[in-house]
Protein backbone atom coordinates (compact mmCIF):
# COMPACT_ATOMS: atom_id res chain seq x y z
CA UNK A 1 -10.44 0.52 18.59
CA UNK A 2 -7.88 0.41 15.88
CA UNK A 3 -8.19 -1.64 12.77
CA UNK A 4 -5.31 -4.53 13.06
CA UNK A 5 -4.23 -5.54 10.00
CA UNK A 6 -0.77 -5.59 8.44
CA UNK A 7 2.03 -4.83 10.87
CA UNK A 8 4.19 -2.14 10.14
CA UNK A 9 7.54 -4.90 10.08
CA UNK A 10 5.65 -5.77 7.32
CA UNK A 11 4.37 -3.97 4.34
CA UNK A 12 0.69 -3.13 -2.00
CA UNK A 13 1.98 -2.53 -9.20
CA UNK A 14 1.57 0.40 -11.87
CA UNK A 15 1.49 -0.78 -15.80
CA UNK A 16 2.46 0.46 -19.38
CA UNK A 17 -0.08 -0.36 -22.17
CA UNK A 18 0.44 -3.40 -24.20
CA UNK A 19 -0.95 -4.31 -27.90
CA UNK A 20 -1.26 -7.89 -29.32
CA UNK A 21 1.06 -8.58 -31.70
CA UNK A 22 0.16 -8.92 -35.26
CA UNK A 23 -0.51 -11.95 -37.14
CA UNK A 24 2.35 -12.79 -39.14
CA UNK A 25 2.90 -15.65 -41.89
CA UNK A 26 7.17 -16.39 -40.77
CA UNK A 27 6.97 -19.26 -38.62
CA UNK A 28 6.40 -19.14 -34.94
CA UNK A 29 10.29 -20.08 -34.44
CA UNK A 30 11.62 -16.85 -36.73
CA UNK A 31 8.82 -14.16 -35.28
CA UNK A 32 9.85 -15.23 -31.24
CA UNK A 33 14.26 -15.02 -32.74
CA UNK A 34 13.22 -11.39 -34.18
CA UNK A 35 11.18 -9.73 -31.74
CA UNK A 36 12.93 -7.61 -29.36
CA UNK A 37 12.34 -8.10 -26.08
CA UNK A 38 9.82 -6.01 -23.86
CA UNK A 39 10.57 -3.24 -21.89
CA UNK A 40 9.33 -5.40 -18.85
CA UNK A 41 11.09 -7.95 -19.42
CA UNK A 42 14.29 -6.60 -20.05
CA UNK A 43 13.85 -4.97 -16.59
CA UNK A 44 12.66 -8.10 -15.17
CA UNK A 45 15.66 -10.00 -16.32
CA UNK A 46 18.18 -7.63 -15.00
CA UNK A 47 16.28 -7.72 -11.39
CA UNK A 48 16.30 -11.55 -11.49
CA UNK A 49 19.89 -11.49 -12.73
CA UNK A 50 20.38 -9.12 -9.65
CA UNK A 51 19.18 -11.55 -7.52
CA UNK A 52 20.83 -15.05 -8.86
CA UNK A 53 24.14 -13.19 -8.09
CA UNK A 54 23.23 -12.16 -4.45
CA UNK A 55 22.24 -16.03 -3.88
CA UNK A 56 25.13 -17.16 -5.38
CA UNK A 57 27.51 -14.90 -3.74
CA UNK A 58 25.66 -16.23 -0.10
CA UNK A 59 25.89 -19.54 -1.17
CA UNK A 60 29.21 -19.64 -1.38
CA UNK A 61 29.97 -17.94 1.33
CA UNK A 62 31.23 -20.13 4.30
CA UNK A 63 28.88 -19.87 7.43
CA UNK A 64 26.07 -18.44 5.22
CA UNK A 65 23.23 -20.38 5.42
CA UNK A 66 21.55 -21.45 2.25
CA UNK A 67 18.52 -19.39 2.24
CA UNK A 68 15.02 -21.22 1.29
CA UNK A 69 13.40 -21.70 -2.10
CA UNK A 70 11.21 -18.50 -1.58
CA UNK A 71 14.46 -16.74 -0.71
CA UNK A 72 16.22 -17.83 -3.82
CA UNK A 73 13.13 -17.20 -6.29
CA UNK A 74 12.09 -13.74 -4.39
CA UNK A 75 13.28 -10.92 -6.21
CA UNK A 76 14.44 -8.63 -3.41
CA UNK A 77 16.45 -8.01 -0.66
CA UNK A 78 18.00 -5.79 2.09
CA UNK A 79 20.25 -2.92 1.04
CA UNK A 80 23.81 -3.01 1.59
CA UNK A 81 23.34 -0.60 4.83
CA UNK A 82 20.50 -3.23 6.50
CA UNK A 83 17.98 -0.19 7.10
CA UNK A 84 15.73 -0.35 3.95
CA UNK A 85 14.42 -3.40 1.71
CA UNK A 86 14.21 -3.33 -2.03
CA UNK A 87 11.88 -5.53 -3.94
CA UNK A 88 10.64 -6.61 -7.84
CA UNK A 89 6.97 -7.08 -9.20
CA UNK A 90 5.57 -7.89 -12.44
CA UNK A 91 2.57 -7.14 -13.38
CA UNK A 92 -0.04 -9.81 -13.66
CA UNK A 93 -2.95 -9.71 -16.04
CA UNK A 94 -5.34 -10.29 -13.28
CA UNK A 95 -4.24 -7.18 -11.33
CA UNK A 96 -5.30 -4.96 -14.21
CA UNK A 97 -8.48 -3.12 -14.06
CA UNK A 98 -11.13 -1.37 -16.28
CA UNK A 99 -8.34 1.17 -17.39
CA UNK A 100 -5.95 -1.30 -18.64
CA UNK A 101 -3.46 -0.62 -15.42
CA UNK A 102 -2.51 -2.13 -12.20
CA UNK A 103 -5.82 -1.25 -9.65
CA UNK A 104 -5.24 0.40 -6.25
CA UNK A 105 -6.01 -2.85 -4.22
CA UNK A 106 -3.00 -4.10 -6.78
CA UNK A 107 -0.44 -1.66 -5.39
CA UNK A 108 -1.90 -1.75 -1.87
CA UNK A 109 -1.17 -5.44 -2.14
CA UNK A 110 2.15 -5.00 -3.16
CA UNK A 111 3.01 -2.91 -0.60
CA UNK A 112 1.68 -5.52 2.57
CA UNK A 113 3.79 -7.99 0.38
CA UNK A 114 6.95 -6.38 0.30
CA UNK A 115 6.61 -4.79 3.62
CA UNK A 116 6.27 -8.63 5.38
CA UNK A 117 9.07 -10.13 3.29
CA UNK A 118 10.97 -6.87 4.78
CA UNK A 119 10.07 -8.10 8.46
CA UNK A 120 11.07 -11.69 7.46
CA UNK A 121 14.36 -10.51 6.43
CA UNK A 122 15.58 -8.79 9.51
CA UNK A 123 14.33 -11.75 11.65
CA UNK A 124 10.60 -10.78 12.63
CA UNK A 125 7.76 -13.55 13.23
CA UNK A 126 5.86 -14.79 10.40
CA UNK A 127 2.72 -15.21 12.60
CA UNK A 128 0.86 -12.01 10.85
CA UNK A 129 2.04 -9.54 13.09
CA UNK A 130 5.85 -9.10 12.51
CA UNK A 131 6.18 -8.97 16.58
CA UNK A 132 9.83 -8.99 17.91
CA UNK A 133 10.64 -11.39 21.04
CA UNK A 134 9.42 -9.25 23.84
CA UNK A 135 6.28 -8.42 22.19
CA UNK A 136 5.38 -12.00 21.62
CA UNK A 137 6.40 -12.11 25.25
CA UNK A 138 3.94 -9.92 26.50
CA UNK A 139 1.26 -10.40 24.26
CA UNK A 140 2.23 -6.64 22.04
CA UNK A 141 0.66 -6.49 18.13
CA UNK A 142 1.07 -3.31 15.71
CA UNK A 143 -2.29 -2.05 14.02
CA UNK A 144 -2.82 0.29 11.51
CA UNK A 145 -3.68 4.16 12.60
CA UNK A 146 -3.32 5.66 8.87
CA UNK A 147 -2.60 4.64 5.57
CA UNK A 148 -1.80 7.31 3.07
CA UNK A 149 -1.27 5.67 -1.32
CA UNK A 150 -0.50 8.77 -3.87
CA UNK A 151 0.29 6.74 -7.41
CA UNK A 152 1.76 9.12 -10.38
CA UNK A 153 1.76 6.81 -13.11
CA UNK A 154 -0.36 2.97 -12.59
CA UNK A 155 1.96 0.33 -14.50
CA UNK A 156 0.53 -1.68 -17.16
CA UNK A 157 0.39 -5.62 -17.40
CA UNK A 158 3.60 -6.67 -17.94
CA UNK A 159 5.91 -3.88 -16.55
CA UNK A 160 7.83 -4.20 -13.31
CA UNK A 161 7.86 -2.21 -10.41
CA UNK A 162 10.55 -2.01 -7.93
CA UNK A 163 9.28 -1.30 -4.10
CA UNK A 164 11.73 -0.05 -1.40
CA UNK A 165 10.39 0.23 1.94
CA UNK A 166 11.87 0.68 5.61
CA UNK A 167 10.93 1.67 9.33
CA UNK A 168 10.84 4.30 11.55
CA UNK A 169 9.98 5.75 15.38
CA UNK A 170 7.00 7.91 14.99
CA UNK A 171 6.86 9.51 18.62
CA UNK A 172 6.24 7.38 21.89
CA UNK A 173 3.57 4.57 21.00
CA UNK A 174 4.13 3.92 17.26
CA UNK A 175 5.98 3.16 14.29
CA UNK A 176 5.80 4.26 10.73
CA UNK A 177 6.45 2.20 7.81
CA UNK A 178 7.46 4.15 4.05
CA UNK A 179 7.27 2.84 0.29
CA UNK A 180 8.71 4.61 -2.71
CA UNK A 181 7.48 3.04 -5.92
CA UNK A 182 9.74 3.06 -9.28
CA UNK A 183 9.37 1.95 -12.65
CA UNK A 184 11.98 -0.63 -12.91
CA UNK A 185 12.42 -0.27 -16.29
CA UNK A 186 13.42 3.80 -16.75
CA UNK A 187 13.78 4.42 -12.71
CA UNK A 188 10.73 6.61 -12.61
CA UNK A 189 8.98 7.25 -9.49
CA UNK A 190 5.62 5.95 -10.18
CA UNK A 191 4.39 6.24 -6.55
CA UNK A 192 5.04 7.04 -3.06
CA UNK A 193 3.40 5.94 0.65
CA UNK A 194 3.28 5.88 4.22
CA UNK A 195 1.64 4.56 7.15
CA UNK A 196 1.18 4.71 10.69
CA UNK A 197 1.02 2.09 13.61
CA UNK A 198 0.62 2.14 17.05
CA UNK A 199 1.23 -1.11 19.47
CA UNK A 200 -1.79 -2.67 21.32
CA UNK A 201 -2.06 -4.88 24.09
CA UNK A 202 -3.77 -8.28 22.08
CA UNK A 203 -5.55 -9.44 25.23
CA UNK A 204 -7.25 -6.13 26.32
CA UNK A 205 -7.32 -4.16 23.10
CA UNK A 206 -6.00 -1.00 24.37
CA UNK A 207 -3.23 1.01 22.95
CA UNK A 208 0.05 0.66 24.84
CA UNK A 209 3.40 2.63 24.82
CA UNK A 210 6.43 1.43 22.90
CA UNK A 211 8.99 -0.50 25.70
CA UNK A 212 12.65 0.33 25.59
CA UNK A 213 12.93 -3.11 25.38
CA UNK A 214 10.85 -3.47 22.26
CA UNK A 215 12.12 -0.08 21.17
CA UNK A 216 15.91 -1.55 21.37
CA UNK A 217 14.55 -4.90 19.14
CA UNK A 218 12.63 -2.79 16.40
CA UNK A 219 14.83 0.45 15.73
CA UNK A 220 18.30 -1.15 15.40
CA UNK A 221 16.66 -2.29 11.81
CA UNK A 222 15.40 1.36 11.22
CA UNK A 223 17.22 4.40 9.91
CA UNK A 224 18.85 6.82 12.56
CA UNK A 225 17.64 9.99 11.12
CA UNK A 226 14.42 10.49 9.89
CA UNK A 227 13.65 9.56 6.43
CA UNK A 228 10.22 10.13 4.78
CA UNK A 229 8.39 9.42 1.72
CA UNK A 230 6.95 12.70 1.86
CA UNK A 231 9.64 14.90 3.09
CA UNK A 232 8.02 18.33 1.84
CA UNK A 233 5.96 20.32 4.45
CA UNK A 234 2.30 20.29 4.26
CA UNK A 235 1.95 17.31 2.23
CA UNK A 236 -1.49 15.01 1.77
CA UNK A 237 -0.34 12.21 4.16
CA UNK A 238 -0.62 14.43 7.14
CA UNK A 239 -4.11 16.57 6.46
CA UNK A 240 -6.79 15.80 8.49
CA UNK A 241 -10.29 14.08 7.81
CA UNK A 242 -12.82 16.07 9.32
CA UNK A 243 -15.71 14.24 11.01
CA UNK A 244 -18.33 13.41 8.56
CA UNK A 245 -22.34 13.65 9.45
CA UNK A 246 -25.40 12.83 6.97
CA UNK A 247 -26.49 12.98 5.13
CA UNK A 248 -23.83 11.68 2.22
CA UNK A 249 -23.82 12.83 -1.54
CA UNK A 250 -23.41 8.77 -2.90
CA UNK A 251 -23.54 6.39 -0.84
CA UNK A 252 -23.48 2.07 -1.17
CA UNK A 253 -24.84 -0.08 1.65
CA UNK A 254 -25.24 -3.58 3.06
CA UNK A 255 -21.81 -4.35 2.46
CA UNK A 256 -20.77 -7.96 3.72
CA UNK A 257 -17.44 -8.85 4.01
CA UNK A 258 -16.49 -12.33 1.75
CA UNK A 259 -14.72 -14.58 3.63
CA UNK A 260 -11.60 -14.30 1.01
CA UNK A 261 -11.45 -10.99 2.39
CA UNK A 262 -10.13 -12.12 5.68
CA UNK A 263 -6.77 -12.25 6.66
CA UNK A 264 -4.45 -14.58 8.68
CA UNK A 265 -5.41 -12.96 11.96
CA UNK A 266 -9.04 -13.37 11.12
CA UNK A 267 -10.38 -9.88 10.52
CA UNK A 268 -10.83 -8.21 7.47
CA UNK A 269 -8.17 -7.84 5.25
CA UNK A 270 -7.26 -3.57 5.19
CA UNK A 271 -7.13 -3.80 1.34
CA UNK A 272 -10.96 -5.07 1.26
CA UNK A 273 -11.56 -1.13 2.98
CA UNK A 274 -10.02 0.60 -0.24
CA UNK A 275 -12.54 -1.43 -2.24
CA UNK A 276 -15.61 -0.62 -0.14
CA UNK A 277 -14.77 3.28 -0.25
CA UNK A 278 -14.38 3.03 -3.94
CA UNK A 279 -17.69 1.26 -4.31
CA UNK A 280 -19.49 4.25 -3.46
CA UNK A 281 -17.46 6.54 -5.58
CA UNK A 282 -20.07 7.92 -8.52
CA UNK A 283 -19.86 5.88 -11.87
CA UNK A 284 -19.62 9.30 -13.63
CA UNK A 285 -16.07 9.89 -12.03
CA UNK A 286 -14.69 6.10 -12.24
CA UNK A 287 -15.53 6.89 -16.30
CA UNK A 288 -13.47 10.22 -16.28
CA UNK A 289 -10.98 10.23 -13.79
CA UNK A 290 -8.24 7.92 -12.26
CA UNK A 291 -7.14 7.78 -8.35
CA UNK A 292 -4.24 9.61 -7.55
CA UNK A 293 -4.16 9.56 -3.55
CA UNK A 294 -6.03 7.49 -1.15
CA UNK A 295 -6.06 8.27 2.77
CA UNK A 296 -7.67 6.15 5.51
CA UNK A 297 -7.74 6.65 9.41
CA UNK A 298 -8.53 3.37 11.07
CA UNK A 299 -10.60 3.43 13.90
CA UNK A 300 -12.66 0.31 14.27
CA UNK A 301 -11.87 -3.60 13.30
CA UNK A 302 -14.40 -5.57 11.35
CA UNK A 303 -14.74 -9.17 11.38
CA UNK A 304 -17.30 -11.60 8.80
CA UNK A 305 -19.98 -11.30 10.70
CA UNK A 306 -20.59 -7.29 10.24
CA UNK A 307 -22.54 -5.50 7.76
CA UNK A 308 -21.48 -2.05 6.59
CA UNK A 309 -22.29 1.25 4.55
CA UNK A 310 -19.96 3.08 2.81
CA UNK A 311 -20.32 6.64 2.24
CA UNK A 312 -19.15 9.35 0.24
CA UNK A 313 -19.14 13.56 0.52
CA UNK A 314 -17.79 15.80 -2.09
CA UNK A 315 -15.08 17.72 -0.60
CA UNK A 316 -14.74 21.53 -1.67
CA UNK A 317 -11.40 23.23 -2.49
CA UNK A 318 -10.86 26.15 -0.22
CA UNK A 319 -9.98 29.83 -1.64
CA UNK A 320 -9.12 33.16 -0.32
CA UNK A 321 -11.29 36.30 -1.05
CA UNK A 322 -9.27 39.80 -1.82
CA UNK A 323 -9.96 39.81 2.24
CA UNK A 324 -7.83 37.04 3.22
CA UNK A 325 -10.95 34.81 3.93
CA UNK A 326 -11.78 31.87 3.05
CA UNK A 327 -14.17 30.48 1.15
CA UNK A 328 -15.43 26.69 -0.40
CA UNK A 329 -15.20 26.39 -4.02
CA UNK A 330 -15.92 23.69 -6.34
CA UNK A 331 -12.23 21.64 -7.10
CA UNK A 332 -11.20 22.09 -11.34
CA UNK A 333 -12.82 20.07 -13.44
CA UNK A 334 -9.29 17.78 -14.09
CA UNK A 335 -9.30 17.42 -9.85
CA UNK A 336 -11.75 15.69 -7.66
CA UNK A 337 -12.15 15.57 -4.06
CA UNK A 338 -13.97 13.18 -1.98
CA UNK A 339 -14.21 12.67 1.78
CA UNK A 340 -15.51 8.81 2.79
CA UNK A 341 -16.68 6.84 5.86
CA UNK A 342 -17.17 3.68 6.21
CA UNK A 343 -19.62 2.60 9.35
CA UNK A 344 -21.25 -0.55 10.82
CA UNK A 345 -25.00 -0.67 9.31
CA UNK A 346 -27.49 0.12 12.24
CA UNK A 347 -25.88 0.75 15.40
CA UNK A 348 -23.78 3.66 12.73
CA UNK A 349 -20.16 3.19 14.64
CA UNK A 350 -17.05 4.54 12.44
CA UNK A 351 -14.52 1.74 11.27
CA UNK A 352 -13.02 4.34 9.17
CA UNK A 353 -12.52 7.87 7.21
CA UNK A 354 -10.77 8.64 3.89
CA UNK A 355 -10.20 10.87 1.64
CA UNK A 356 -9.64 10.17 -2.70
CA UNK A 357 -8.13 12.55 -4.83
CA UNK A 358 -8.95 11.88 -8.67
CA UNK A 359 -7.56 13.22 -11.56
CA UNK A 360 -9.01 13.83 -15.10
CA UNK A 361 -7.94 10.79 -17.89
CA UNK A 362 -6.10 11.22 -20.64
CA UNK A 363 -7.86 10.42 -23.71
């Protein structure tokens, strides 16, 4: 069984370094006149500003109705063409981590966020699932098969990050939803994702095909050619996670889900599972290297009654002997590899497998 979480209708901030300001003897008046504005919120500004005029513009439109107060404050919206939303973050101190930057559960966040207010735009339930008429009709929900995070450059407190996400047919039973993360501030691509869904029947828990009917309702919202994330061939999103046995290198067990880390359908929220494989990630590589790509395949829901282990294998690099063969090697010193599965303590089912890529920090 697949782990149901977000829908793919629906959709997780990097961060530049910030110093405290010196102590200054002008009074608090002159120092606030003189200092130049941030780079955040200079980018900030212009994305609200962005905004204000879009509402404005609707507003006065006749036959428009006035969208809500979320709608007015939100800063995002669809793109002219209706295929692809576009949305504005800042930074919040309490999404920062030990390295002074936006944390992967941050992003991952960000990404469900803008994803749902996405599905909310284009007319979607808000009951959790993003399900179109017909679905609701015949009791149809999306759940997660695969989400795939790579992050260039984590924002710091402060900064802003612009998300742009749409929708796509991925073969006969699923969906796939895409995210493209910029810098607001410079345009930089700090980031880039993907997932997978497939559409399950919420009564008998089994997978079912995609409907025309459904298939008319979703895809008129979704490009008509394919666009991907990760257009170049062979990239991380699609490898495979082979199946892992014991015994693990590091492992961390007895985990028990919190109840704030369930979601509005009641099972556990899918950014709780980044923070369970990371908790078994050694201490000596959360001190010297940063995430750069996370991968999960979601196999299994958990719900607050369930205890579970997470594990974690060191994956060797493969190279190619003057033969052709190939052979394992140890990864470079500025790259690490890890494989991960997360299972139900005792009876040892899957819920999921991953993979983390880390790379060496700057000092």
């Amino acid at each position: 069984m697949l782990r149901c979480h977000i829908p793919p209708q629906c959709g997780p901030a990097p961060l530049g370094r910030r110093g405290l300001p010196r102590a200054a003897t002008a009074p608090a008046a002159v120092r606030c006149a003189a200092r130049a504005p941030s780079r955040g919120t200079v980018a900030a500004a212009a994305a609200a500003a962005q905004v204000a005029a879009a509402v404005a513009t609707a507003e006065g439109r006749e036959g428009v109705e006035r969208p809500g107060l979320a709608e007015r404050l939100r800063m995002g919206s669809l793109l002219e063409d209706g295929l692809s939303y576009k949305e504005s973050f800042i930074v919040r101190c309490y999404e920062v981590g030990i390295n002074k930057t936006a944390t992967v559960e941050t992003i991952a966040n960000l990404l469900q966020e803008v994803g749902c207010n996405h599905a909310q735009s284009v007319g979607f339930s808000t009951d959790g699932f993003a399900t179109t008429t017909t679905m609701r009709e015949l009791g149809l929900i999306w759940v997660t098969n695969r989400m795939h995070i790579e992050i260039y450059k984590y924002p710091a407190w402060g900064d802003v990050v612009e998300i742009e996400t749409w929708c796509q047919a991925d073969g006969k039973i699923g969906t796939r939803r895409d995210w493209i993360l910029k810098d607001l501030a410079n345009g930089e691509v700090i980031g880039r994702a993907t997932s997978k869904w497939v559409m399950m029947n919420q009564n008998t828990r089994r997978l079912q095909r995609v409907s025309d009917e459904v298939r008319d309702e979703v895809f008129i919202h979704c490009p008509k050619s394919p666009r991907l994330a990760f257009p170049e061939e062979n990239n991380g999103s699609l490898k495979k996670i082979p199946v892992l046995t014991d015994p693990a290198q590091h492992s961390r067990l007895g985990l028990v889900p919190r109840r704030a880390d369930l979601d509005m359908n009641q099972h556990v929220n899918n950014v709780t599972y980044i923070g369970w494989v990371l908790e078994s990630i050694p201490q000596d590589i959360i001190d010297t290297h940063e995430l750069q790509t996370i991968t999960l395949d979601y196999r299994r829901e958990c719900q607050h009654d369930d205890i579970v282990d997470s594990l974690t294998y060191i994956e060797e690099g493969e190279e190619i002997n003057s033969n052709g063969s190939l052979f394992s090697a140890p990864h470079p010193e500025e790259q690490r590899q890890f494989l991960h599965c997360l299972r139900f303590a005792g009876a040892g089912d899957e819920i999921n497998r991953g993979r983390t890529v880390w790379r060496k920090l700057a000092r």
